[in-house]
N, C-alpha and C. Protein backbone atom coordinates (compact mmCIF):
# COMPACT_ATOMS: atom_id res chain seq x y z
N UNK A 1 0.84 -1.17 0.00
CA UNK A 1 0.00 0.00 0.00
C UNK A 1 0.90 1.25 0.00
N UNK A 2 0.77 2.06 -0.97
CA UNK A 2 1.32 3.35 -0.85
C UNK A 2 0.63 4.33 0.87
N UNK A 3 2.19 5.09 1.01
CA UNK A 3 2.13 6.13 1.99
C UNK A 3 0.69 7.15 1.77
N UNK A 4 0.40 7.05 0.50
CA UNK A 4 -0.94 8.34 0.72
C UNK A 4 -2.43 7.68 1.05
N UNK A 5 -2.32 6.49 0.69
CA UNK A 5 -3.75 5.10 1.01
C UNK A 5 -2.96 4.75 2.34
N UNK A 6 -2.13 4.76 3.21
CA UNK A 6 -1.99 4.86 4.29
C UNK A 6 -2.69 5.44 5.45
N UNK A 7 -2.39 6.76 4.69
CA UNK A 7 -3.00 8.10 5.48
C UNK A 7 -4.40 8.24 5.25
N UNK A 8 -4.84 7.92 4.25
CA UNK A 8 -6.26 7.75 3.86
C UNK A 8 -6.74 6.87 4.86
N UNK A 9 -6.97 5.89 4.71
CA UNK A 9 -6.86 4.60 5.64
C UNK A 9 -6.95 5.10 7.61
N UNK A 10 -5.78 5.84 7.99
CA UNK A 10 -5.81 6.19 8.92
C UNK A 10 -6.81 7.39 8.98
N UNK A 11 -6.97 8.21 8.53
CA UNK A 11 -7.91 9.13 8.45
C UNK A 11 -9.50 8.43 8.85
N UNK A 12 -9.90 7.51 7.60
CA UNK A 12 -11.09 6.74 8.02
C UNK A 12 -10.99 6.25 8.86
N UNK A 13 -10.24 5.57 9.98
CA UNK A 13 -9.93 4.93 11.44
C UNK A 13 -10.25 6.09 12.30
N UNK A 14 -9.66 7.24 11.99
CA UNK A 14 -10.65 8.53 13.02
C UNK A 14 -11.41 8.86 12.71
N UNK A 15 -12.45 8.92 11.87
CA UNK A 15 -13.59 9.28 11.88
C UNK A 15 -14.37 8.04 12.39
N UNK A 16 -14.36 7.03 11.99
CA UNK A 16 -15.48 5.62 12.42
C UNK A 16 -15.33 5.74 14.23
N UNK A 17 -13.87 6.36 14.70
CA UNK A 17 -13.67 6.19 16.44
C UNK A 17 -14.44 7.24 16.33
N UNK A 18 -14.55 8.31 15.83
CA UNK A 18 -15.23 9.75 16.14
C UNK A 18 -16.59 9.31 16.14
N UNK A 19 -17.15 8.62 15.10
CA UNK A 19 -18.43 8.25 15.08
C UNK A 19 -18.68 7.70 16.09
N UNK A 20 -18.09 6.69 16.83
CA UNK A 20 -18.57 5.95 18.13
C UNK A 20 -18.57 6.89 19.20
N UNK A 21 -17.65 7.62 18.72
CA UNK A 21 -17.48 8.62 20.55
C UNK A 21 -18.49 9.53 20.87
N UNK A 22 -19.12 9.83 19.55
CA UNK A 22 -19.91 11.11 19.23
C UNK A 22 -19.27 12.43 19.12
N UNK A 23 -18.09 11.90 18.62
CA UNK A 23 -17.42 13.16 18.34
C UNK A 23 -16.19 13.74 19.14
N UNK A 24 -15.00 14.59 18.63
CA UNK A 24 -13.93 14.79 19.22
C UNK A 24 -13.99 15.37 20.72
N UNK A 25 -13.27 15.13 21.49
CA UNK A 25 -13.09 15.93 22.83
C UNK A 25 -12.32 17.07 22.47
N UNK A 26 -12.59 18.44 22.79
CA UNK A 26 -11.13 19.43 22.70
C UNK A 26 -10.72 19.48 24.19
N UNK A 27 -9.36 20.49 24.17
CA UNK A 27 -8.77 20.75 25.40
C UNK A 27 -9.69 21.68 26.23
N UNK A 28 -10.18 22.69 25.48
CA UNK A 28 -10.92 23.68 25.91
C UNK A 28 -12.24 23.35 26.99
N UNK A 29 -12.74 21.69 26.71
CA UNK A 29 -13.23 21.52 27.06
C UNK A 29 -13.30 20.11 28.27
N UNK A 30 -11.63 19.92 28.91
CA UNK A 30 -11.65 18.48 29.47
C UNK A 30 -11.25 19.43 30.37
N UNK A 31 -10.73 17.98 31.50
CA UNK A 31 -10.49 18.45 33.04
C UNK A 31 -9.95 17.13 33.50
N UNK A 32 -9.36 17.10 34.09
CA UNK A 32 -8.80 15.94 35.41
C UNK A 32 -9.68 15.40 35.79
N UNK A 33 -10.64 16.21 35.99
CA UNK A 33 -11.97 15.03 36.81
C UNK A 33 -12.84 14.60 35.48
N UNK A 34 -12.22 14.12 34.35
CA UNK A 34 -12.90 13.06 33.69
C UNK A 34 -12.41 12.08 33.11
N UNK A 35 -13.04 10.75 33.14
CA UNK A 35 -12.81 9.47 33.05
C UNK A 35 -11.93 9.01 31.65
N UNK A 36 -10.32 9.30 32.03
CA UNK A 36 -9.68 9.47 30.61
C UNK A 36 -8.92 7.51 31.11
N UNK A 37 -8.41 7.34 29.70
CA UNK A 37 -7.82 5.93 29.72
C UNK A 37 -6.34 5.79 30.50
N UNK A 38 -6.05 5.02 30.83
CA UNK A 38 -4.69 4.79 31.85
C UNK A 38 -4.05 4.94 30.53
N UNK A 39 -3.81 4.28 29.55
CA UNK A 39 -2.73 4.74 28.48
C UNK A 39 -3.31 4.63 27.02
N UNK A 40 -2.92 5.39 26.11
CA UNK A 40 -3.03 5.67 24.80
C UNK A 40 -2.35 6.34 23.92
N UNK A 41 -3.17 6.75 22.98
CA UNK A 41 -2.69 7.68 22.05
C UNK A 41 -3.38 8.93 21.64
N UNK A 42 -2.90 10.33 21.70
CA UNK A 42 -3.76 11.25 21.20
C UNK A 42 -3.40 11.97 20.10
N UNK A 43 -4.43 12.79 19.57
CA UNK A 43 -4.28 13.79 18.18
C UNK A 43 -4.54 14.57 18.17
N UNK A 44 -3.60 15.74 18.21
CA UNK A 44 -4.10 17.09 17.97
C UNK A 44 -4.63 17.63 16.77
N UNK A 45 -5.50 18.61 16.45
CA UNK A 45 -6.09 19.11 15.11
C UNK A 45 -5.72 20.37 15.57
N UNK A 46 -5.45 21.42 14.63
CA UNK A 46 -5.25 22.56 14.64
C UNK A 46 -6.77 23.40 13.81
N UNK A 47 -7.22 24.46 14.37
CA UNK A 47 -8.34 25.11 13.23
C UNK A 47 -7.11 25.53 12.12
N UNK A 48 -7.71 25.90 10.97
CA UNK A 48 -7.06 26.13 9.92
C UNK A 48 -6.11 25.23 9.60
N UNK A 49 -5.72 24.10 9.53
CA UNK A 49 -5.35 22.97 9.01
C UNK A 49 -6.08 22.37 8.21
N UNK A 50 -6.08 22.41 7.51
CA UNK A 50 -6.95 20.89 6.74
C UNK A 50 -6.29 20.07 5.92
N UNK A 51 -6.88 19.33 5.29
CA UNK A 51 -6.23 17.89 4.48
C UNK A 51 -6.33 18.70 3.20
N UNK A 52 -5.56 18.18 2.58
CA UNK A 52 -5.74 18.69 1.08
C UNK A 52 -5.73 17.25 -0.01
N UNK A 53 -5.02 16.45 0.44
CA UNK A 53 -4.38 15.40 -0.69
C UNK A 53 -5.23 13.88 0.31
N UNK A 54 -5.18 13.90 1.02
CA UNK A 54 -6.02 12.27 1.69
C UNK A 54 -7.76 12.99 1.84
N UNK A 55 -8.19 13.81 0.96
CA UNK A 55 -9.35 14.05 1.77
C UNK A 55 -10.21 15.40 2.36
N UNK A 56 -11.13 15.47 2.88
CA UNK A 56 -11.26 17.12 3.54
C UNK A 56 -11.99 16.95 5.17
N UNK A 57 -11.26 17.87 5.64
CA UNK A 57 -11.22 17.91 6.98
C UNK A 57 -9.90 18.27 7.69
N UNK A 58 -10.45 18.24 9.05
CA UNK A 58 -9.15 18.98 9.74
C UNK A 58 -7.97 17.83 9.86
N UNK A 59 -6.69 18.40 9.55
CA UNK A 59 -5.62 17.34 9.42
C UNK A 59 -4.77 17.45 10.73
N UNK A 60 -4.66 16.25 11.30
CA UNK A 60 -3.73 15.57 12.56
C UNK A 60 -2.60 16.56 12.39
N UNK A 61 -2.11 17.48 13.44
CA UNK A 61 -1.10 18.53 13.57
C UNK A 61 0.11 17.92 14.67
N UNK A 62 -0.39 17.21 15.25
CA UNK A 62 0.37 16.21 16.78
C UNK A 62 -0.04 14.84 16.85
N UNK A 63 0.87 14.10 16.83
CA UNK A 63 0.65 12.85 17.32
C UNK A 63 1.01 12.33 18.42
N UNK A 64 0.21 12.31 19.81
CA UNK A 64 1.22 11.85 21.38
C UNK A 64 0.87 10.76 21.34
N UNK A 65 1.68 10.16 22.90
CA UNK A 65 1.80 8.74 23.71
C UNK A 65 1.35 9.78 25.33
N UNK A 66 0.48 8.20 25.70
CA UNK A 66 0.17 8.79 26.64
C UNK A 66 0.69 7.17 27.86
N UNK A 67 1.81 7.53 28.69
CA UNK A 67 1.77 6.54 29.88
C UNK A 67 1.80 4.78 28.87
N UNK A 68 2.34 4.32 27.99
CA UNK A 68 2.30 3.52 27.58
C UNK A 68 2.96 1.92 28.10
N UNK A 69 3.93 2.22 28.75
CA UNK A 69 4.63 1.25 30.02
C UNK A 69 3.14 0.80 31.07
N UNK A 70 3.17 -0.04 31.67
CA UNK A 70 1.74 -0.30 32.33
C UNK A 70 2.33 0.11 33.69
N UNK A 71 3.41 0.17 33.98
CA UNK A 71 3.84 1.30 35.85
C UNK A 71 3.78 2.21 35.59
N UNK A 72 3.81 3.21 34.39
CA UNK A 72 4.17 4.38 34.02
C UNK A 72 3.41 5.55 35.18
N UNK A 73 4.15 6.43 35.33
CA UNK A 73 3.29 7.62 36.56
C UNK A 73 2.60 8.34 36.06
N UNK A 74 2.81 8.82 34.77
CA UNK A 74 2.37 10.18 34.41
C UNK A 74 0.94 9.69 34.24
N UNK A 75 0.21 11.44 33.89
CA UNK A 75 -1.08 11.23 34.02
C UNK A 75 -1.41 12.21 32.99
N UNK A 76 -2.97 12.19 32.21
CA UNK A 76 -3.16 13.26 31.40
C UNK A 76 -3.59 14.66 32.23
């Protein structure tokens, strides 16, 4: 599979999770006191970003790790 059906590919993998979640969480709108996962992965979107070549919509600006070791301390 080419690098751009990659990204395509991954793109549709966030929207079908978005579909289940009902949609993105922003920062603007979380807090410590809610029920986040002991470890993962997150994605930042930037406004004024968008996809141009996999698609339309806002395009992944950050890719983190969150606590991925299962002792790990940190916290979101």
């Amino acid at each position: 599979m080419s690098r751009l059906k990659d990204i395509i590919v991954f793109y549709e993998f966030l929207a079908n999770l978005e579909r289940r979640l009902d949609g993105k969480s922003t920062l603007e709108n979380c807090n410590g006191k809610m029920s986040w996962p002991k470890r993962g992965v997150y994605f930042f979107f930037e406004p004024g970003e968008e996809r141009n070549q996999t698609g339309i919509g806002p395009r992944v600006v950050r890719v983190g790790t969150h606590a991925l070791k299962e002792h790990s301390r940190s916290s979101l």
